[in-house]
C-alpha atoms as a PDB file:
ATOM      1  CA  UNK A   1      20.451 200.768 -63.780  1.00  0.00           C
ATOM      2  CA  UNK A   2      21.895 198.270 -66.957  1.00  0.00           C
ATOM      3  CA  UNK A   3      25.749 197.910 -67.284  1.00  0.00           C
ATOM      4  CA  UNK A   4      27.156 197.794 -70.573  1.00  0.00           C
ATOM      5  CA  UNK A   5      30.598 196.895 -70.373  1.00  0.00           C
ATOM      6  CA  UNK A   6      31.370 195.721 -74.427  1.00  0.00           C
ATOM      7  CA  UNK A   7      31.659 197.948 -77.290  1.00  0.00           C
ATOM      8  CA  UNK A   8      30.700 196.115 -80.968  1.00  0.00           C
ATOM      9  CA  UNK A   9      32.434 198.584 -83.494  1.00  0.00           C
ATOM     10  CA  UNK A  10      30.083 199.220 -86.420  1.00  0.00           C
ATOM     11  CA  UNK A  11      28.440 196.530 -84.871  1.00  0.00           C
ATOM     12  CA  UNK A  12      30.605 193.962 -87.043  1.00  0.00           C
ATOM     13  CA  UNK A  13      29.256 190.335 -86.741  1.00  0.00           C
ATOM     14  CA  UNK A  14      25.737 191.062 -85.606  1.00  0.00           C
ATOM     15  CA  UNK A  15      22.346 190.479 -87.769  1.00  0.00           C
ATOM     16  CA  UNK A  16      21.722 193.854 -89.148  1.00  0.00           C
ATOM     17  CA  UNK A  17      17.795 193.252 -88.197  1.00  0.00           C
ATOM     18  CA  UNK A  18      18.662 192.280 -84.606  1.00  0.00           C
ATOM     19  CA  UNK A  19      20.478 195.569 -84.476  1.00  0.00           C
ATOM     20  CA  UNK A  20      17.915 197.819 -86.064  1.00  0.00           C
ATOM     21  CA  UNK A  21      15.426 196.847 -83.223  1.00  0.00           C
ATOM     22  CA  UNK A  22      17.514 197.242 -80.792  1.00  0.00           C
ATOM     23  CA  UNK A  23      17.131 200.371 -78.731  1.00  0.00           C
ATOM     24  CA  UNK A  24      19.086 203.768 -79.337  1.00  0.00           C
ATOM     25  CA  UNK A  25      21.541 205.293 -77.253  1.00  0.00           C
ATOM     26  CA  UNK A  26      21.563 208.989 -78.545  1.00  0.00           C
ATOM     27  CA  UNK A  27      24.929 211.012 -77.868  1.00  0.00           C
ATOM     28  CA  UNK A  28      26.530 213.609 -78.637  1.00  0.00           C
ATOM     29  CA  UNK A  29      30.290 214.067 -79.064  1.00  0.00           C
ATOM     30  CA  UNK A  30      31.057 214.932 -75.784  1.00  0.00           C
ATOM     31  CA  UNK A  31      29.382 212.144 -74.636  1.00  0.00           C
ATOM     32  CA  UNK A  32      30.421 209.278 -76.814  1.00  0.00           C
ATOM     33  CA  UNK A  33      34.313 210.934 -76.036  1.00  0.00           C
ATOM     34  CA  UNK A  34      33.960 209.649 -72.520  1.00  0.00           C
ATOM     35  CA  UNK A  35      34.490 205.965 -71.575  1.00  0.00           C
ATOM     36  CA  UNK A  36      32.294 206.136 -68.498  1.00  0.00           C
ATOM     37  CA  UNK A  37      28.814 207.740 -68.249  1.00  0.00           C
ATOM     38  CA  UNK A  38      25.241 207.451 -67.482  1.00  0.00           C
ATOM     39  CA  UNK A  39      22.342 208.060 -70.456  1.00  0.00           C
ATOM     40  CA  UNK A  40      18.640 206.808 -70.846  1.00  0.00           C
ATOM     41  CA  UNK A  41      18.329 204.690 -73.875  1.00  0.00           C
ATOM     42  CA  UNK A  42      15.220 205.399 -76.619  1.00  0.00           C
ATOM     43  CA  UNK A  43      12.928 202.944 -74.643  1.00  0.00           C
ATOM     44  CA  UNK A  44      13.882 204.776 -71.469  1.00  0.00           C
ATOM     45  CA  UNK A  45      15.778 202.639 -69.474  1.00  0.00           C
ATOM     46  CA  UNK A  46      18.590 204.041 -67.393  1.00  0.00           C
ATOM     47  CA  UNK A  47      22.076 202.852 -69.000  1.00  0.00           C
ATOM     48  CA  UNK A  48      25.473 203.044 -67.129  1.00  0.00           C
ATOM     49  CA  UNK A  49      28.278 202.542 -69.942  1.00  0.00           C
ATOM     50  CA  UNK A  50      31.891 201.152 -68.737  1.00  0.00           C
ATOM     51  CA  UNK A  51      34.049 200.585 -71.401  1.00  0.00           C
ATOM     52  CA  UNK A  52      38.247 200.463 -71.175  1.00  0.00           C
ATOM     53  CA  UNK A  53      39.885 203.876 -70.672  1.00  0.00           C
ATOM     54  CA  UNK A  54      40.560 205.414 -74.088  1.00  0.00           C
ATOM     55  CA  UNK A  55      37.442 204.281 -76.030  1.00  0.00           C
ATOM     56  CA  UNK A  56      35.981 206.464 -78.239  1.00  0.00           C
ATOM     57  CA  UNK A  57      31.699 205.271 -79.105  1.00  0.00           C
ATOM     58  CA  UNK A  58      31.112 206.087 -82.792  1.00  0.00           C
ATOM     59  CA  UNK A  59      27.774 206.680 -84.726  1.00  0.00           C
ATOM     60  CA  UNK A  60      26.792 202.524 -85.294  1.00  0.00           C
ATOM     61  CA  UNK A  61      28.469 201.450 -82.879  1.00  0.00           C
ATOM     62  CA  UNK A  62      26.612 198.518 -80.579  1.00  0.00           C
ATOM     63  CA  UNK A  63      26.801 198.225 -77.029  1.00  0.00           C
ATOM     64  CA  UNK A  64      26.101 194.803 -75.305  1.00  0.00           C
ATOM     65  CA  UNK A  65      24.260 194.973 -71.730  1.00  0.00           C
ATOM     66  CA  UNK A  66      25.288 192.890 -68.835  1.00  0.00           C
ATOM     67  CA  UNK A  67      21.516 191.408 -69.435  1.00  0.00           C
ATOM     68  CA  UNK A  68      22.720 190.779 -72.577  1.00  0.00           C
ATOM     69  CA  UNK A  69      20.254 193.473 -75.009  1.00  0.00           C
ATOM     70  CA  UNK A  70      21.935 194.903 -77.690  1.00  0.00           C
ATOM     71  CA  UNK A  71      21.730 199.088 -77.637  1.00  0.00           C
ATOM     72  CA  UNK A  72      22.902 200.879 -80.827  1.00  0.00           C
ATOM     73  CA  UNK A  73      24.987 204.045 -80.761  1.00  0.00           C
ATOM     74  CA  UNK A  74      23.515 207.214 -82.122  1.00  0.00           C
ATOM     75  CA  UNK A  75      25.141 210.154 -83.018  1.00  0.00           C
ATOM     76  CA  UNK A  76      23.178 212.893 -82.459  1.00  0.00           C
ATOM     77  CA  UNK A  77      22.662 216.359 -84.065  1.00  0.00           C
ATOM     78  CA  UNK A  78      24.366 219.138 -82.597  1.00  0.00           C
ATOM     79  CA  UNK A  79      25.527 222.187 -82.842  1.00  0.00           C
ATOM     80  CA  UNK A  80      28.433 222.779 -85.261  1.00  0.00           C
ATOM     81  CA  UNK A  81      30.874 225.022 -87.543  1.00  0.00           C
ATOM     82  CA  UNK A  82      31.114 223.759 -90.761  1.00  0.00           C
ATOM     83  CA  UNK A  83      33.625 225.164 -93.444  1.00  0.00           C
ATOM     84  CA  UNK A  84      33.265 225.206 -97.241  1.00  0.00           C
ATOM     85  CA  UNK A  85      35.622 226.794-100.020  1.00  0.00           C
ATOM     86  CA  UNK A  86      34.478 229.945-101.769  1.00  0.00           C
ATOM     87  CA  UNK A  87      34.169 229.247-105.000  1.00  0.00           C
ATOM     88  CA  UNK A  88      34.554 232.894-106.446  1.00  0.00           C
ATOM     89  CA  UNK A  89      37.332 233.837-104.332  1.00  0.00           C
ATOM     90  CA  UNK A  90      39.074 230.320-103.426  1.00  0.00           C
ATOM     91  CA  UNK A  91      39.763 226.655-104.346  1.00  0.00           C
ATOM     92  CA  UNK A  92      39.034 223.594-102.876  1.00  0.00           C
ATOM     93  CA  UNK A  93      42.791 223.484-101.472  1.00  0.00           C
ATOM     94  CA  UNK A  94      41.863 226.479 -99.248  1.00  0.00           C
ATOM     95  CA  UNK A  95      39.633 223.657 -97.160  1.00  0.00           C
ATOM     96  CA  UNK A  96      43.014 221.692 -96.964  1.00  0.00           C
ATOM     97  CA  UNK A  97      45.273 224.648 -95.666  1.00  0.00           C
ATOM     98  CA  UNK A  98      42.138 225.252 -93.294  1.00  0.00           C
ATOM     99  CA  UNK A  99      42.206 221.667 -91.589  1.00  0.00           C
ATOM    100  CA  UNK A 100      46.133 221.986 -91.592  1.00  0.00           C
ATOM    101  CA  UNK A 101      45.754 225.103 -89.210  1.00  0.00           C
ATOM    102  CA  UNK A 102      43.174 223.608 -87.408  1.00  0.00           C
ATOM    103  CA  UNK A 103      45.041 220.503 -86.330  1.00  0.00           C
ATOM    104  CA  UNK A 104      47.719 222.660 -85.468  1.00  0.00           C
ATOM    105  CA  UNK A 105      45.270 223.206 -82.735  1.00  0.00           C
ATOM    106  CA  UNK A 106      44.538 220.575 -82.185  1.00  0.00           C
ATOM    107  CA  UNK A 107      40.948 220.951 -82.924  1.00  0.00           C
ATOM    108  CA  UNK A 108      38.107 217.834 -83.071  1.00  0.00           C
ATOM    109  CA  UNK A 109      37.771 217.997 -87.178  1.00  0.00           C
ATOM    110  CA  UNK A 110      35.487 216.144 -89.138  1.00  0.00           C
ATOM    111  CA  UNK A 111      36.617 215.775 -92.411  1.00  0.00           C
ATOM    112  CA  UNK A 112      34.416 215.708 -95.635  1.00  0.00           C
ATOM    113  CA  UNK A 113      34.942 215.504 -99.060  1.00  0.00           C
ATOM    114  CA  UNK A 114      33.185 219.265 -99.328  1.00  0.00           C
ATOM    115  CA  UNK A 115      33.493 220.604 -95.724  1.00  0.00           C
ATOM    116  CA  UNK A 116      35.204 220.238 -92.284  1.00  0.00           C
ATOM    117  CA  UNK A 117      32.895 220.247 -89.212  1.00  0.00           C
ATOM    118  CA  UNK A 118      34.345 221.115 -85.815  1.00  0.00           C
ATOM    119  CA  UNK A 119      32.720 222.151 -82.330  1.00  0.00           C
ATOM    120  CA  UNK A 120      31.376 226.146 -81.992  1.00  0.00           C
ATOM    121  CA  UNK A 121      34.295 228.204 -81.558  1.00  0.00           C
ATOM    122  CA  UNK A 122      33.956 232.254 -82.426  1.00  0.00           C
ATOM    123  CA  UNK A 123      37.950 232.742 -82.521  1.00  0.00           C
ATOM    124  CA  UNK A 124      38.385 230.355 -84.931  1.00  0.00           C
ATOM    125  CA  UNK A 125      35.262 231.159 -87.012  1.00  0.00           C
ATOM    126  CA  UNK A 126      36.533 234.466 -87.787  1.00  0.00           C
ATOM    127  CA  UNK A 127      40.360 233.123 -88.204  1.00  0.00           C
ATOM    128  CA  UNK A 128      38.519 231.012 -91.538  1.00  0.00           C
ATOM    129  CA  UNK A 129      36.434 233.605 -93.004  1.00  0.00           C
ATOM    130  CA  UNK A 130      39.465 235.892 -92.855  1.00  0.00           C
ATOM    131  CA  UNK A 131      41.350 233.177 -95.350  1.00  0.00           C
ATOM    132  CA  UNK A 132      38.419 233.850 -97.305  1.00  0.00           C
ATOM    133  CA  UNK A 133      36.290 230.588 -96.127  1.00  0.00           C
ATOM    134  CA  UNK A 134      32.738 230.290 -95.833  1.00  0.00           C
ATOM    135  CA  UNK A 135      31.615 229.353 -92.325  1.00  0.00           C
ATOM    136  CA  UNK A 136      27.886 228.798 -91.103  1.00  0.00           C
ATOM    137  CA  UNK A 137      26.536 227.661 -88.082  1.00  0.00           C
ATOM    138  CA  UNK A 138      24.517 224.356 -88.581  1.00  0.00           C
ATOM    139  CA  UNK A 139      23.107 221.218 -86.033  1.00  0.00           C
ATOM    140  CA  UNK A 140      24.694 218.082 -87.406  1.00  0.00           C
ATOM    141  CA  UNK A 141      25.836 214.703 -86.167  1.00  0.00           C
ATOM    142  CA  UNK A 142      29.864 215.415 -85.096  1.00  0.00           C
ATOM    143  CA  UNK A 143      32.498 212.250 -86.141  1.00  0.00           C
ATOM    144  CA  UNK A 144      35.689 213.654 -85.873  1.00  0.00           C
ATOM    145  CA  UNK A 145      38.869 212.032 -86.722  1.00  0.00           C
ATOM    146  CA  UNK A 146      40.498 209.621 -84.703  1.00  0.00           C
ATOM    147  CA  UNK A 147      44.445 209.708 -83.682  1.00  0.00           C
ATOM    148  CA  UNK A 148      46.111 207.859 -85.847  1.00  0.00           C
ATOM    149  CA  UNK A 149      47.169 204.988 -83.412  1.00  0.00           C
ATOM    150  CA  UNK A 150      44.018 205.635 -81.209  1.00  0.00           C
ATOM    151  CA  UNK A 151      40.485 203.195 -80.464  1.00  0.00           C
ATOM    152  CA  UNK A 152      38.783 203.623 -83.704  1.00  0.00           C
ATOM    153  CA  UNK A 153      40.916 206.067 -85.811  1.00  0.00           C
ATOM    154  CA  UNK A 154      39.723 207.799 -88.644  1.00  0.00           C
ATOM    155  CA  UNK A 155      35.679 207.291 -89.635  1.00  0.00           C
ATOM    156  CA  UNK A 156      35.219 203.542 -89.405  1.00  0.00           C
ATOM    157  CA  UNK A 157      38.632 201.490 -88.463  1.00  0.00           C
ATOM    158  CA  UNK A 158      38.497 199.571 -91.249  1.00  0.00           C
ATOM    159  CA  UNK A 159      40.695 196.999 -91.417  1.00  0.00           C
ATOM    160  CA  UNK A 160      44.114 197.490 -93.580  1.00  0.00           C
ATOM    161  CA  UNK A 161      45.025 193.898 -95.344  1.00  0.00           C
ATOM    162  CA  UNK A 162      46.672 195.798 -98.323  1.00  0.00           C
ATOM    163  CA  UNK A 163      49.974 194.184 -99.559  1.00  0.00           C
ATOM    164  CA  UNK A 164      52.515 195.258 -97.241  1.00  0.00           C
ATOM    165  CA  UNK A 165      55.340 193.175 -99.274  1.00  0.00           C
ATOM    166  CA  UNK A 166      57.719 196.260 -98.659  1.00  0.00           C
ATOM    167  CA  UNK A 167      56.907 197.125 -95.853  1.00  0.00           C
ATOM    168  CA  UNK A 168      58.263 194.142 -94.574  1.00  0.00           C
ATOM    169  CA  UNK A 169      61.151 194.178 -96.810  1.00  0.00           C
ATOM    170  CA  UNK A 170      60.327 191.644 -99.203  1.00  0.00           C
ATOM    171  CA  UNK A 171      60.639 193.208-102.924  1.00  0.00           C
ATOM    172  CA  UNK A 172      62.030 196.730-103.889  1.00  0.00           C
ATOM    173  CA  UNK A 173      61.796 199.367-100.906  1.00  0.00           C
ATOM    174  CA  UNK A 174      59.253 201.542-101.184  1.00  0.00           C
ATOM    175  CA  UNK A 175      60.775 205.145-101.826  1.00  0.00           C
ATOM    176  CA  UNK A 176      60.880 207.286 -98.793  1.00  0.00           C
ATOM    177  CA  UNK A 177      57.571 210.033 -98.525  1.00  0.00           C
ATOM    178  CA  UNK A 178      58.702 213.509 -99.081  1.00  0.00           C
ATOM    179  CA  UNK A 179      56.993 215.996 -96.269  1.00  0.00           C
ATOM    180  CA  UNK A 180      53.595 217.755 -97.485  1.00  0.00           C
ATOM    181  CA  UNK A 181      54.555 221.150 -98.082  1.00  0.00           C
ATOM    182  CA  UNK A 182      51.419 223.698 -97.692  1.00  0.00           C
ATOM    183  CA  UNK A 183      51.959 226.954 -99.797  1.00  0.00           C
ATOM    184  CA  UNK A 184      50.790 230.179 -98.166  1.00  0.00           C
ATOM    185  CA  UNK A 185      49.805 233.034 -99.908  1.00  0.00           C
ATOM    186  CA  UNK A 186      50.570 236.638 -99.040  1.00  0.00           C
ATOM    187  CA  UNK A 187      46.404 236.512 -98.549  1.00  0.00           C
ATOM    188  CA  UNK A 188      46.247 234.035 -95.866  1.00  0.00           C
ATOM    189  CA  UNK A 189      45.944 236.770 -93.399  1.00  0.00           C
ATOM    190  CA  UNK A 190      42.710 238.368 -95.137  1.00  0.00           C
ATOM    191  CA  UNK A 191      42.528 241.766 -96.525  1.00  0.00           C
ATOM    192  CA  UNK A 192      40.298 244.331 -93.963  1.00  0.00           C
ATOM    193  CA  UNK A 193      37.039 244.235 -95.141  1.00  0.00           C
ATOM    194  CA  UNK A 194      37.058 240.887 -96.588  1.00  0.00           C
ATOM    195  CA  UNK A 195      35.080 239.105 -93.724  1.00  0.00           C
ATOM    196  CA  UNK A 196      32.695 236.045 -95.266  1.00  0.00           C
ATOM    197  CA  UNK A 197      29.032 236.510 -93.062  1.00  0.00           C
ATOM    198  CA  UNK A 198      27.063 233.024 -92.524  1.00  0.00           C
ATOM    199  CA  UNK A 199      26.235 232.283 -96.501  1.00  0.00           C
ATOM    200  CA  UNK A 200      28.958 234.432 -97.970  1.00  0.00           C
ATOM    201  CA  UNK A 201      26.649 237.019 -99.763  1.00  0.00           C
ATOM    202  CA  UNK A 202      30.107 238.245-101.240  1.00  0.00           C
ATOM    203  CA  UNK A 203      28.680 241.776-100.491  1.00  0.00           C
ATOM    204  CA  UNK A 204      32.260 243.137-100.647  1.00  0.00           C
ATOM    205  CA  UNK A 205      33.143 243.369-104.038  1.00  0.00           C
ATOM    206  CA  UNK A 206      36.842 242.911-103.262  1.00  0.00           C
ATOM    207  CA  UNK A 207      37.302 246.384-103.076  1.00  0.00           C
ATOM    208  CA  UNK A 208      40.737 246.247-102.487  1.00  0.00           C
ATOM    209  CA  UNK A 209      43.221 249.252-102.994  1.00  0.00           C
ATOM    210  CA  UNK A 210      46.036 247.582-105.791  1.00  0.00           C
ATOM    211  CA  UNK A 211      47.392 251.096-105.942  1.00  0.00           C
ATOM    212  CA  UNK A 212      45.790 251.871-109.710  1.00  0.00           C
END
């Protein structure tokens, strides 16, 4: 069995053409969550990957062999929720109360500019399409958000040279951040009936009784 002991985030330095030959290391999530485990690489070779506790492998990644090849990280398809707004009976800013309620559980969430992607999870499922959320089953690759002070946070760790002048106290202070306030509507809960199937056919009508 190969070691590989180094982790090459987005494979930053290297040759893109010596990292497009190099072989693929195809993992899920689950997988590429772990810091130690064993996999078989796309020209079959038994790999053993030990990397520092902590460390999180993301899709184009490169891992460096204690022979000294070059594997490239792959995430691979699998199976996954992923949430969209209803445009008839929503707004985009029901996606944003979703991933608030999600990371109150502290759910694996992908984020995207049109959907959130998390791991198969029935109880949760129907939680969404009660808030009137379309959610369909789908095989896709899974990159969820890092921690915020965790190995590769967020979808690429790139690096942050803004101008930090006031951060540092040089200038005017920057004003303080007022908390993010997320409305809820009286709705949130999901009228019976109101239950969004894989595709939201929006069979129901909104039949609801407004006491007319």
């Amino acid at each position: 069995m190969i070691h590989a002991t180094k982790r090459i985030a987005g494979g930053a330095g290297l040759a893109p053409v010596l990292v497009k030959r190099a072989p693929a290391l195809e993992l899920d999530w689950d997988t590429r969550s772990k810091s130690r485990f064993a996999a078989t690489d796309s020209s079959g070779r038994e790999i053993g990957v030990v990397l520092p506790r902590g460390t999180t492998l993301r899709g184009g990644d490169v891992l460096v062999a204690d022979d000294g090849s070059l594997l490239r990280v792959v995430a691979a398809a699998q199976p996954v929720l992923q949430v969209r707004h209803c445009a008839e009976h929503g707004s985009p800013f029901d996606l944003l109360r979703a991933a608030y309620h999600l990371g109150n559980r502290h759910v694996p969430l992908e984020l995207q500019p049109a959907l959130l992607q998390f791991e198969p999870d029935p109880v949760l499922a129907d939680m969404l399409r009660r808030q009137h959320l379309i959610v369909t089953e789908a095989r896709a690759a899974f990159e969820p958000e890092g921690g915020a002070y965790g190995d590769g946070a967020g979808h690429g760790a790139h690096d942050h040279s803004h101008d930090h002048a006031h951060a540092h106290g040089h200038g005017d202070p920057a004003p303080a951040r007022k908390p993010l306030a997320i409305p809820v509507k009286a709705h949130d809960a999901g009228p019976a009936g109101h239950v969004h199937g894989p595709g939201c056919g929006h069979g129901h009508g909104h039949a609801h009784d407004h006491g007319h």
